[in-house]
Protein backbone atom coordinates (compact mmCIF):
# COMPACT_ATOMS: atom_id res chain seq x y z
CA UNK A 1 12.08 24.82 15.27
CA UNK A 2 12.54 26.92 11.97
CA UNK A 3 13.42 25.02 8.69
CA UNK A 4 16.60 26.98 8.58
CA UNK A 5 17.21 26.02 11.96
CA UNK A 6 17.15 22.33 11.21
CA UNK A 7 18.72 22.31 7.72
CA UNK A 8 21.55 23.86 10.04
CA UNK A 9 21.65 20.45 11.89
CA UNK A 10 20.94 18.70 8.52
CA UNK A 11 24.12 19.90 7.11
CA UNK A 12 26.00 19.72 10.44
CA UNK A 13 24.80 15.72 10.55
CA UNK A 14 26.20 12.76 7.93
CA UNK A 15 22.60 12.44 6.68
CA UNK A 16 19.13 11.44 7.07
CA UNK A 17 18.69 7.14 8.35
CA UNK A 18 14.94 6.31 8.85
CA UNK A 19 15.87 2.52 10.09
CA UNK A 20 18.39 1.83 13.58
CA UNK A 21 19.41 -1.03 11.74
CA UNK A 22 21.46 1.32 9.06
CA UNK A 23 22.71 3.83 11.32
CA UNK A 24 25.79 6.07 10.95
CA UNK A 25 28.07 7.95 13.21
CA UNK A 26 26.86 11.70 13.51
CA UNK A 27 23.67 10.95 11.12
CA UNK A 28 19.81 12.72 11.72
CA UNK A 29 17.93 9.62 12.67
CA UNK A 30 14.20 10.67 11.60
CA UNK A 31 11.45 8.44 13.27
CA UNK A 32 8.77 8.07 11.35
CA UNK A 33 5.30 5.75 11.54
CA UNK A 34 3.34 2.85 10.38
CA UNK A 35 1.31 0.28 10.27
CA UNK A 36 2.87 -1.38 12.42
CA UNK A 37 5.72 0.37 13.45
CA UNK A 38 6.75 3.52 15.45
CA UNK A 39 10.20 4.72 15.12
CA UNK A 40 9.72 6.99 18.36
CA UNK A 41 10.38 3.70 20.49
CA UNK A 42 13.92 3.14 18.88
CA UNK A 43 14.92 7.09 19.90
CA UNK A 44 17.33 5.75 22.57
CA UNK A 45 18.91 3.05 20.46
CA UNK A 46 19.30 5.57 17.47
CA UNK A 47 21.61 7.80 20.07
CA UNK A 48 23.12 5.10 21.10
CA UNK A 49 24.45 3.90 17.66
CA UNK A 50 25.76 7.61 16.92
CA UNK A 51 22.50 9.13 15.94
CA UNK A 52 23.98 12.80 16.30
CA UNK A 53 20.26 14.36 16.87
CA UNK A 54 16.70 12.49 16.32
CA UNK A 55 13.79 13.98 15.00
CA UNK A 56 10.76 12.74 17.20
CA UNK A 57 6.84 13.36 17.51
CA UNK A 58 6.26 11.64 20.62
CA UNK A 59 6.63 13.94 23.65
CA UNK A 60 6.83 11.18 26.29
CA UNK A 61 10.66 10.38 24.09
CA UNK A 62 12.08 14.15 24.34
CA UNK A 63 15.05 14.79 25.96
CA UNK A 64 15.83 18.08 27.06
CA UNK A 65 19.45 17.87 26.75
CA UNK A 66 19.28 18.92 22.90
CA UNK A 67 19.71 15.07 21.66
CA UNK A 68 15.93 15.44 20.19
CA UNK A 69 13.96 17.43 18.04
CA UNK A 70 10.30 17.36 19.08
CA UNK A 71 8.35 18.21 16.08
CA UNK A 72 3.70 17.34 15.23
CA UNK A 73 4.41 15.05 12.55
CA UNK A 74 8.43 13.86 12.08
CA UNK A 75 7.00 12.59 8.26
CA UNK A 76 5.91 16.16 7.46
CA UNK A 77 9.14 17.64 8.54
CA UNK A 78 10.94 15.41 6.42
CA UNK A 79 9.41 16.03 3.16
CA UNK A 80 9.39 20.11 3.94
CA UNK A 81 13.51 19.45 4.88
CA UNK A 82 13.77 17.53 1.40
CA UNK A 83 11.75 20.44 -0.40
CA UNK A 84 14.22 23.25 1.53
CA UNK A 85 17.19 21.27 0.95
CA UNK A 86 16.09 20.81 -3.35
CA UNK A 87 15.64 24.25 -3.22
CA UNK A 88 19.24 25.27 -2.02
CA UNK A 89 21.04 22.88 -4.37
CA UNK A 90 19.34 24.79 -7.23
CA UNK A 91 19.91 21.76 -9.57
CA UNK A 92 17.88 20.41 -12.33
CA UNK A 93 14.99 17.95 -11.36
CA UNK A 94 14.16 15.13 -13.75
CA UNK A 95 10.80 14.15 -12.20
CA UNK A 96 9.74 10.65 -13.90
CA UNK A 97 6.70 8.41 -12.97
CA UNK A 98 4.52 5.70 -14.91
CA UNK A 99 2.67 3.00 -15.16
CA UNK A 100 5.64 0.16 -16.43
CA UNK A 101 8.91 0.64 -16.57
CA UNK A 102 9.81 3.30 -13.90
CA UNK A 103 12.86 1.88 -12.55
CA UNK A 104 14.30 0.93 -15.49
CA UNK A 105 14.07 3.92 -17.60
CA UNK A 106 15.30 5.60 -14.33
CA UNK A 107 18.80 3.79 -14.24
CA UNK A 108 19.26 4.26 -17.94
CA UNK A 109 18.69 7.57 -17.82
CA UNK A 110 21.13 7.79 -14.99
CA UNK A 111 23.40 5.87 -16.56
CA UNK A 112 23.30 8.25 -19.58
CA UNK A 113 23.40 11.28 -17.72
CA UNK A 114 26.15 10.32 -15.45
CA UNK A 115 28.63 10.11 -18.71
CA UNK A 116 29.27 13.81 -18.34
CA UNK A 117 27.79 15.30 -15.13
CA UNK A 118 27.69 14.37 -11.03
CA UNK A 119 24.39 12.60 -10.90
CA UNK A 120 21.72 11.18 -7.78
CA UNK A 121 19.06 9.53 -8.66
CA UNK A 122 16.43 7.42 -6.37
CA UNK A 123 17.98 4.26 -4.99
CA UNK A 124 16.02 0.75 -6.25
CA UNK A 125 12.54 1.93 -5.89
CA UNK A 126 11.95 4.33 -3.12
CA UNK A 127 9.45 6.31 -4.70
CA UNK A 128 7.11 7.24 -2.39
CA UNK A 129 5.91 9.89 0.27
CA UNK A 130 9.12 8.90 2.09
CA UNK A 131 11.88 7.47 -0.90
CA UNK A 132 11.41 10.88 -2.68
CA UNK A 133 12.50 13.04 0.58
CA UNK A 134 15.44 10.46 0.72
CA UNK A 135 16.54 10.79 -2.49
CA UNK A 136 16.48 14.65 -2.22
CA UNK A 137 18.10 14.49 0.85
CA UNK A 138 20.85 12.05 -0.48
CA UNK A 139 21.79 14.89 -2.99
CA UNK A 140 24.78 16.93 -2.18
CA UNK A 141 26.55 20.44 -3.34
CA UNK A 142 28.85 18.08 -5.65
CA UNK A 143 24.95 17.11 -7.67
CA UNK A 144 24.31 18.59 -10.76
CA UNK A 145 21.32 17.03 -11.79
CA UNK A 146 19.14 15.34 -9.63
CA UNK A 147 16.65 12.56 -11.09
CA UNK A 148 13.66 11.30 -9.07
CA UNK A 149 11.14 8.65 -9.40
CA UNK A 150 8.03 9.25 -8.43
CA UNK A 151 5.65 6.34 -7.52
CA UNK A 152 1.60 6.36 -7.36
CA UNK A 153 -1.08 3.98 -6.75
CA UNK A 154 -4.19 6.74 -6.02
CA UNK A 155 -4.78 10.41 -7.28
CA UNK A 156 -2.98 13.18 -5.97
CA UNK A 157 -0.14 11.21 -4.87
CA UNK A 158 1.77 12.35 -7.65
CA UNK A 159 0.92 15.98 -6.96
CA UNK A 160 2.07 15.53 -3.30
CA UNK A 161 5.43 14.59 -4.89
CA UNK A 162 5.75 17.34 -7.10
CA UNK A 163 5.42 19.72 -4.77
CA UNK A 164 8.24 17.84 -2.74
CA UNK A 165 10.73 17.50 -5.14
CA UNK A 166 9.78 20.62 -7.92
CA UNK A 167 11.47 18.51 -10.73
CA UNK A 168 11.88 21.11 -13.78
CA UNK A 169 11.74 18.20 -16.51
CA UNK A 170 9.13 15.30 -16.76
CA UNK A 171 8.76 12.39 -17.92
CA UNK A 172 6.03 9.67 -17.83
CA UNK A 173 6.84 6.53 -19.11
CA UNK A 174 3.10 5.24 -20.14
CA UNK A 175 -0.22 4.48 -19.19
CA UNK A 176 -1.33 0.91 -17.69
CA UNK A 177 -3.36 -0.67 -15.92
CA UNK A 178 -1.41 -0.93 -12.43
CA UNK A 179 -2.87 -0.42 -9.18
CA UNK A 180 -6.54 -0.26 -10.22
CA UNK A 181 -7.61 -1.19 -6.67
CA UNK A 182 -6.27 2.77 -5.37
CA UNK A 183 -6.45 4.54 -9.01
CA UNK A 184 -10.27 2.45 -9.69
CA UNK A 185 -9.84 2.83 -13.26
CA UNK A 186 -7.61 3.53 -16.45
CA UNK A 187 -8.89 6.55 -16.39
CA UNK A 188 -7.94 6.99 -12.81
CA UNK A 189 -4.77 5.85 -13.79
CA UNK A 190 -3.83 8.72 -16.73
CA UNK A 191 -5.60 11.57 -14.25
CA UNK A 192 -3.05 10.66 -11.30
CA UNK A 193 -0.25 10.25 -13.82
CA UNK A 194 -0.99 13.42 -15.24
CA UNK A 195 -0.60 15.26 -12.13
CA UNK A 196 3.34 15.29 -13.28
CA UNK A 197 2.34 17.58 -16.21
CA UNK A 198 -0.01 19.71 -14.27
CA UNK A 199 2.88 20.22 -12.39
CA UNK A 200 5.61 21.26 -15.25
CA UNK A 201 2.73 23.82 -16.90
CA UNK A 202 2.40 25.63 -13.45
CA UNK A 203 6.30 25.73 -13.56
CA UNK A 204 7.41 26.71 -17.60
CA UNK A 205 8.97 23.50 -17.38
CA UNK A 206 10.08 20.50 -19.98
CA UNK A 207 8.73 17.30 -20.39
CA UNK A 208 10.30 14.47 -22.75
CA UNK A 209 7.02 12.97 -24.57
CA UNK A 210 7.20 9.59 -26.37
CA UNK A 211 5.84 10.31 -29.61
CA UNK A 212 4.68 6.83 -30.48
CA UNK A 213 2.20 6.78 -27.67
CA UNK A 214 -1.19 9.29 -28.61
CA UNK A 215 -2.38 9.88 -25.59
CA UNK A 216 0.94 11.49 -23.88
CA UNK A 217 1.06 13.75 -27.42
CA UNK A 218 -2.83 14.85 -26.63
CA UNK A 219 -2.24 15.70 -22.86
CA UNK A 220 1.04 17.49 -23.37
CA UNK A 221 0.43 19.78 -26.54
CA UNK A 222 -0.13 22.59 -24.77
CA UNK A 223 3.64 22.53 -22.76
CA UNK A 224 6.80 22.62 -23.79
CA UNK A 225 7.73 19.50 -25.04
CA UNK A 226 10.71 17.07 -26.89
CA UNK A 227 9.56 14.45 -28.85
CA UNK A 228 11.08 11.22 -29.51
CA UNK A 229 9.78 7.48 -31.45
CA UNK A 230 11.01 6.23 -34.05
CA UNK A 231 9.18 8.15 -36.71
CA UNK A 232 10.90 11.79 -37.69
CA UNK A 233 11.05 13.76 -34.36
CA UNK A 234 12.80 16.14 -31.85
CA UNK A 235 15.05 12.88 -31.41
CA UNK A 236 14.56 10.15 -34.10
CA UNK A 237 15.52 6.88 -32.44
CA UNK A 238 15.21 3.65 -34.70
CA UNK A 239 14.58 0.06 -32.91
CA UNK A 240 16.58 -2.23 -35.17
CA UNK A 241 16.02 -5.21 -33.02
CA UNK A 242 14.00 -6.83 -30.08
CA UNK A 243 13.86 -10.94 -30.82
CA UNK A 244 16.35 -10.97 -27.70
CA UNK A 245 18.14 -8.04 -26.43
CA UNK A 246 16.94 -4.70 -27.52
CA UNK A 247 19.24 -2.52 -30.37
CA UNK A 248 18.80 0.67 -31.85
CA UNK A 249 20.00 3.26 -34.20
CA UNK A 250 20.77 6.90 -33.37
CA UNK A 251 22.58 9.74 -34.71
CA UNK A 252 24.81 7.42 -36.97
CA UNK A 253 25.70 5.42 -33.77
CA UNK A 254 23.86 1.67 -32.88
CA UNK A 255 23.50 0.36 -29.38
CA UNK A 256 23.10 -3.13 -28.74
CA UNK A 257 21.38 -2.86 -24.84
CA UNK A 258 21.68 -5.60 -22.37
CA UNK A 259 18.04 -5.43 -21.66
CA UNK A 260 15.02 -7.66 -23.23
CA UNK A 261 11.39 -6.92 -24.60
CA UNK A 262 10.28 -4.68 -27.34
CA UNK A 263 8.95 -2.62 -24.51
CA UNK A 264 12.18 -1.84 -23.20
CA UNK A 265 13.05 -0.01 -26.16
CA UNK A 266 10.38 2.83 -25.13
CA UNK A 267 12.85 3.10 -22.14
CA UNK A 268 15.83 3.25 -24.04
CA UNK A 269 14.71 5.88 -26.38
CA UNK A 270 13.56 8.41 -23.83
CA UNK A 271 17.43 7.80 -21.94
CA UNK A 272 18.63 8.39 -25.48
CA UNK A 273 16.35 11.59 -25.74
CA UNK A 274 17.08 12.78 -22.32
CA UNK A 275 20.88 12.75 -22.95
CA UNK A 276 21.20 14.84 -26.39
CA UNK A 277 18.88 17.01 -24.76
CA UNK A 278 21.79 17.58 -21.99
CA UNK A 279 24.30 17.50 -24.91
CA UNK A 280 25.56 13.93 -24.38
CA UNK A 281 28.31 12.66 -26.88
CA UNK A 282 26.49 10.36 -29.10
CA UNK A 283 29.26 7.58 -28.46
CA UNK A 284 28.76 8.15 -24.86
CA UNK A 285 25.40 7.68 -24.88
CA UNK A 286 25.79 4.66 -26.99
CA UNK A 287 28.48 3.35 -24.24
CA UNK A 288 25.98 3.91 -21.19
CA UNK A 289 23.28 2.11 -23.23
CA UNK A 290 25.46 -0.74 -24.20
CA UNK A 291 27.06 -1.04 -20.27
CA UNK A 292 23.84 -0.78 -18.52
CA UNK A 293 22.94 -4.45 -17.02
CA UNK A 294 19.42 -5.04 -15.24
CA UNK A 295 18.87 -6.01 -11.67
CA UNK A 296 16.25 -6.34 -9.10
CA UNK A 297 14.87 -9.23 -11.32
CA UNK A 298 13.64 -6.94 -13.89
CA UNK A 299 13.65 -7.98 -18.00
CA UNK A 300 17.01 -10.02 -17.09
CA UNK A 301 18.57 -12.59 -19.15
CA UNK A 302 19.40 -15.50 -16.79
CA UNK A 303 21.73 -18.65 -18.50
CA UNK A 304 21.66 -21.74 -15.92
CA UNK A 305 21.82 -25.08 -16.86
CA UNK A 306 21.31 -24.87 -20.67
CA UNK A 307 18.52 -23.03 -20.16
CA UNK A 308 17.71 -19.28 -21.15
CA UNK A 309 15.90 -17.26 -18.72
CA UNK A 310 14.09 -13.61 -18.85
CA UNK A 311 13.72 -12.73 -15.35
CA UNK A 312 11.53 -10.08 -14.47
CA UNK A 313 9.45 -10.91 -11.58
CA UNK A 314 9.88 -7.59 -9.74
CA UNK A 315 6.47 -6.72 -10.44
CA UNK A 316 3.30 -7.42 -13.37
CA UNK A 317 0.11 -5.63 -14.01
CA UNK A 318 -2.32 -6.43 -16.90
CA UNK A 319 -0.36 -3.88 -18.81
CA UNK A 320 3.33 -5.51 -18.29
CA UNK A 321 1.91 -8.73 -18.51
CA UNK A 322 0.35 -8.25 -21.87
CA UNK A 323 3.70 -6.56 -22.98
CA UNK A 324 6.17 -9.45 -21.78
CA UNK A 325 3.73 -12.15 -23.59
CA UNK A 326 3.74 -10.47 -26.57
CA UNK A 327 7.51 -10.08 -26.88
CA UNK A 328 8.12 -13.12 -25.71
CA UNK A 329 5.73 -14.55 -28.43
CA UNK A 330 8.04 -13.34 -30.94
CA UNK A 331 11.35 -13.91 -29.62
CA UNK A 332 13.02 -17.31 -31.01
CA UNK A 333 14.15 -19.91 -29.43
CA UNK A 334 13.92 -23.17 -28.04
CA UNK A 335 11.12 -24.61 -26.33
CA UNK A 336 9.22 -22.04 -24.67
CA UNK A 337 8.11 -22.66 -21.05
CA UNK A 338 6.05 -19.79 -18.96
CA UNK A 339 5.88 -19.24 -15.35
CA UNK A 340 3.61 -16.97 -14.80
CA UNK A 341 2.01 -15.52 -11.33
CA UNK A 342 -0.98 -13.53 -10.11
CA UNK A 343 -0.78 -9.79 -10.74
CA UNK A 344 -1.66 -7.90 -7.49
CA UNK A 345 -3.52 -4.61 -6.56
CA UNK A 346 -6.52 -5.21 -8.91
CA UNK A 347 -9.12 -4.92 -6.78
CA UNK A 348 -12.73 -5.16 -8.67
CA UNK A 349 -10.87 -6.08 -11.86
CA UNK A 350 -8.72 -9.50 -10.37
CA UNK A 351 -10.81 -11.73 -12.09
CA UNK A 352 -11.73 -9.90 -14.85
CA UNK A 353 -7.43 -9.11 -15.72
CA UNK A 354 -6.64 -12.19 -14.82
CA UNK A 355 -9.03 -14.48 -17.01
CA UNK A 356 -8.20 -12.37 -20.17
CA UNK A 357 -4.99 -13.38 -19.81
CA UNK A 358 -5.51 -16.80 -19.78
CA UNK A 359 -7.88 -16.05 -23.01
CA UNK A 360 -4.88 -14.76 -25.05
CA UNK A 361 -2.61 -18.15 -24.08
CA UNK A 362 -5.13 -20.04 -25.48
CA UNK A 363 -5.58 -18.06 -28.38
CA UNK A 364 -1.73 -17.72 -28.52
CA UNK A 365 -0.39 -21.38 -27.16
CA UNK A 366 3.13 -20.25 -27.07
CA UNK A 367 4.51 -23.05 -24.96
CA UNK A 368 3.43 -24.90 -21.88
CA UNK A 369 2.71 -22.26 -19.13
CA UNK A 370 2.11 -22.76 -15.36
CA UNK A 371 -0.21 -20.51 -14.16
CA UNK A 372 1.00 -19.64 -10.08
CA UNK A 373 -1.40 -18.31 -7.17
CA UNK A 374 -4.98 -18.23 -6.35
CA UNK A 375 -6.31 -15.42 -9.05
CA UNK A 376 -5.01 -17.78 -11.78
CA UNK A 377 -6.01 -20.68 -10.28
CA UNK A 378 -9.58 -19.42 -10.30
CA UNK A 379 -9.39 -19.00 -13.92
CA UNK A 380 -11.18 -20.82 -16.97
CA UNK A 381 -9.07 -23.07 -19.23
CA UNK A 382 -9.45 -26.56 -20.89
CA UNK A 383 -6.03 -25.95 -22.88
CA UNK A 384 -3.75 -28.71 -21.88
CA UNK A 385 -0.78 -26.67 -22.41
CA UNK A 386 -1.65 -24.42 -19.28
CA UNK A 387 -1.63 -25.62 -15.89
CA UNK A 388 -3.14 -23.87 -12.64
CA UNK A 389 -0.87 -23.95 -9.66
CA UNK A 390 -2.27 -22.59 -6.72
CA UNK A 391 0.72 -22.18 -4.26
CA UNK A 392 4.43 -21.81 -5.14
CA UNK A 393 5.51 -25.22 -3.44
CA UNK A 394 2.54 -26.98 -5.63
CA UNK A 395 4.58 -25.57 -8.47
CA UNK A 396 7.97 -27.02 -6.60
CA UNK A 397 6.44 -30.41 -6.80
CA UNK A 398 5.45 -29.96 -10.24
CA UNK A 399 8.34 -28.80 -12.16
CA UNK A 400 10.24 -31.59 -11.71
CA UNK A 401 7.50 -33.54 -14.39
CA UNK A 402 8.27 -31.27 -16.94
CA UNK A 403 11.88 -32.49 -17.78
CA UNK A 404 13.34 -29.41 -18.72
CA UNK A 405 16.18 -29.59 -20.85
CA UNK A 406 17.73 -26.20 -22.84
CA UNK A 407 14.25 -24.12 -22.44
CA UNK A 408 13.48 -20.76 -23.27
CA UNK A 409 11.69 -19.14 -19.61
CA UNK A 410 10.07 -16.60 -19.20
CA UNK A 411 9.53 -15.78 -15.14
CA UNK A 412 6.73 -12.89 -14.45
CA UNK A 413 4.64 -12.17 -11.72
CA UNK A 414 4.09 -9.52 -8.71
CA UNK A 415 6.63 -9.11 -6.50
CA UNK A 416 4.74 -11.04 -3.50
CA UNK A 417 4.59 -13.78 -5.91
CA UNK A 418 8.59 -13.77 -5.61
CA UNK A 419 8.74 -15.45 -8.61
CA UNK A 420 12.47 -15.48 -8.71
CA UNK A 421 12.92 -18.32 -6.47
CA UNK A 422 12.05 -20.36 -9.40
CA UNK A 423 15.85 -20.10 -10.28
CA UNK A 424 16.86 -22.17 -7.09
CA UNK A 425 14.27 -25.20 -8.66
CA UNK A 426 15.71 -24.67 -12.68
């Protein structure tokens, strides 16, 4: 079947469901594989829930009576109806990826954006080989500017992407060191990264560059670029505070964001950026800002039981790690306590990542911290205000000895460490 042919059905369907258990009357029920799963065996039960047509790859599960759409690879037919369907909407792309901070600077820019024009932007984090075709897909003739997170953990996965979605605007939030097990290196890191701006210079694109970060000025001085930091540039953006909730200073206006962590003000400044570029009202801007609250467990202020919390235990990487301890080494407060668990997709550099983070607590003691999960439990301390904890219930038995009473948390870890559970013991 032609592309045209299908995006026929596309548009004659409700829209794309990947998973039985989410079906909707008259949608295009795409069966894709795994691992360990193979959505050609749900066909039938996709129909029978109001699928109105199912795109297969599995022969044996045609039907001849038009209900399926027998295609090689049902994945690859996807992405090139997402790239066919991005190119009819003829919309602006804001394509955004990074190390740290992805989501986040995602929903604020969205939340900017979305002050003056029909947005759709990725839902939570579906950023990969199949999220991005979603999120195209999920955009409509009423979308006038699309804005799409891209996710990576080895080279050319970013490039794949690109050529997916097209976005006309970049953005990468930073460099870290996050999935060094696929990317094998820093290095590895910025060259997959990158593969966002190798993207925009084929294309006369745009990318937004944060200014206080070398690196992203080096690789992008030879594309069209706005600047913003908080030094004089393209968009000057002041931060006036971080000891709890990040504020800043723009244009004459001052936004007080619901959001913790010096770092976070990186993401609030390219939002800020993003907007005047699309000719946001400065007070609006402010307003999204100000309204935006975290979720997902990332950089959120939690109050329970006298105690204040910073949640963000949706993921860590040496990088974010290193970040949250140094904010939260500043921040004031009460006493501190740290809950802390192992940082995944390290590979080689487990050990290595995780021991030097143990090495600045005990340079920095800034309040009794319990180490969670075997990489930190195989690390080398004698301070007495750390304590190794090598499963989550050993550290249910043990917070009960601490006697908290009106702490200052801070919760961080991977998210298979599911750190936020500790909320149920606090």
């Amino acid at each position: 079947m032609k592309i045209e042919q299908l995006y026929k059905i596309f548009l004659e369907s409700s829209g794309i469901c990947t998973d039985t258990r989410k079906i909707t009357e008259n949608c295009l029920f795409v069966a894709l594989r795994g691992d360990y799963f193979n959505g050609n065996e749900f066909t039938q039960e996709a129909l029978d829930k109001g699928a109105y047509k199912v795109i297969i790859d599995d022969i044996a599960k045609h039907r001849n009576t038009g209900e399926t759409i027998l295609c090689r690879n049902s994945l690859s037919l996807l992405q090139k109806l997402a790239n066919y369907h991005r190119k009819q909407l003829a919309i602006p792309i804001i394509g955004l990826t990074g190390s740290n901070g992805k989501t986040t600077t995602k929903e604020l820019i969205n939340a900017v954006l979305s002050q003056k024009f029909k947005t759709s932007a990725t839902r939570g984090n579906l950023n990969n080989h199949i999220g991005v075709p979603l999120t195209l897909l999920n955009m409509n003739e009423q979308t006038e500017i699309g804005i799409v997170e891209m996710g990576a953990n080895h080279v050319k996965e970013i490039e794949a992407l690109c050529k997916i979605a097209e976005p006309d605007f970049g953005y990468i939030t930073n460099f870290g060191k996050a999935h060094l097990e696929g990317f094998g290196s820093l290095e590895g890191v910025i060259r997959g990264k990158s593969e966002l701006y190798k993207h925009i210079s084929k294309t006369a694109g745009t990318v937004f560059v944060n200014a206080n970060d070398p690196k992203q000025l080096e690789l992008t001085k030879s594309l069209k670029r706005i600047s913003f930091g908080n030094e004089e540039q393209d968009h000057y953006i002041s931060l006036i505070d971080a000891s709890h909730t990040v504020e800043v200073a723009f244009n004459g206006q001052r936004a007080k964001s619901q959001v913790v962590g010096v770092y976070n003000y990186h993401n609030i400044a390219a939002a800020i950026a993003i907007g005047k570029h699309f000719e946001i009202p400065s007070e609006k801007i402010q307003t999204a800002i100000e309204t935006y609250v975290p979720n997902m467990n990332r950089s959120q202020i939690v109050e329970k039981n006298g105690h204040k919390i910073i949640l963000d235990a949706y993921n860590a990487n040496p990088t974010s790690m290193m970040a949250a301890l140094e904010n939260f080494k500043q921040a004031t407060g009460a006493a501190k306590l740290l809950i802390l668990g192992d940082m995944f997709e390290l590979g080689d550099e487990a050990e290595t990542e995780h021991q030097a983070i143990v090495n600045f607590l005990e340079k920095y003691p800034i309040g009794t911290t319990l180490l969670v999960g075997e990489n930190f439990y195989h690390t080398q301390t004698n301070a007495s205000h750390m304590h190794r904890l090598r499963e989550f219930e050993d550290l249910v038995s043990y917070l009960p000895s601490l006697g908290l009473n009106n702490s200052f948390i801070l919760i961080k870890g991977s998210r298979g460490m599911a750190l936020e559970r500790v909320l149920e013991l606090i």
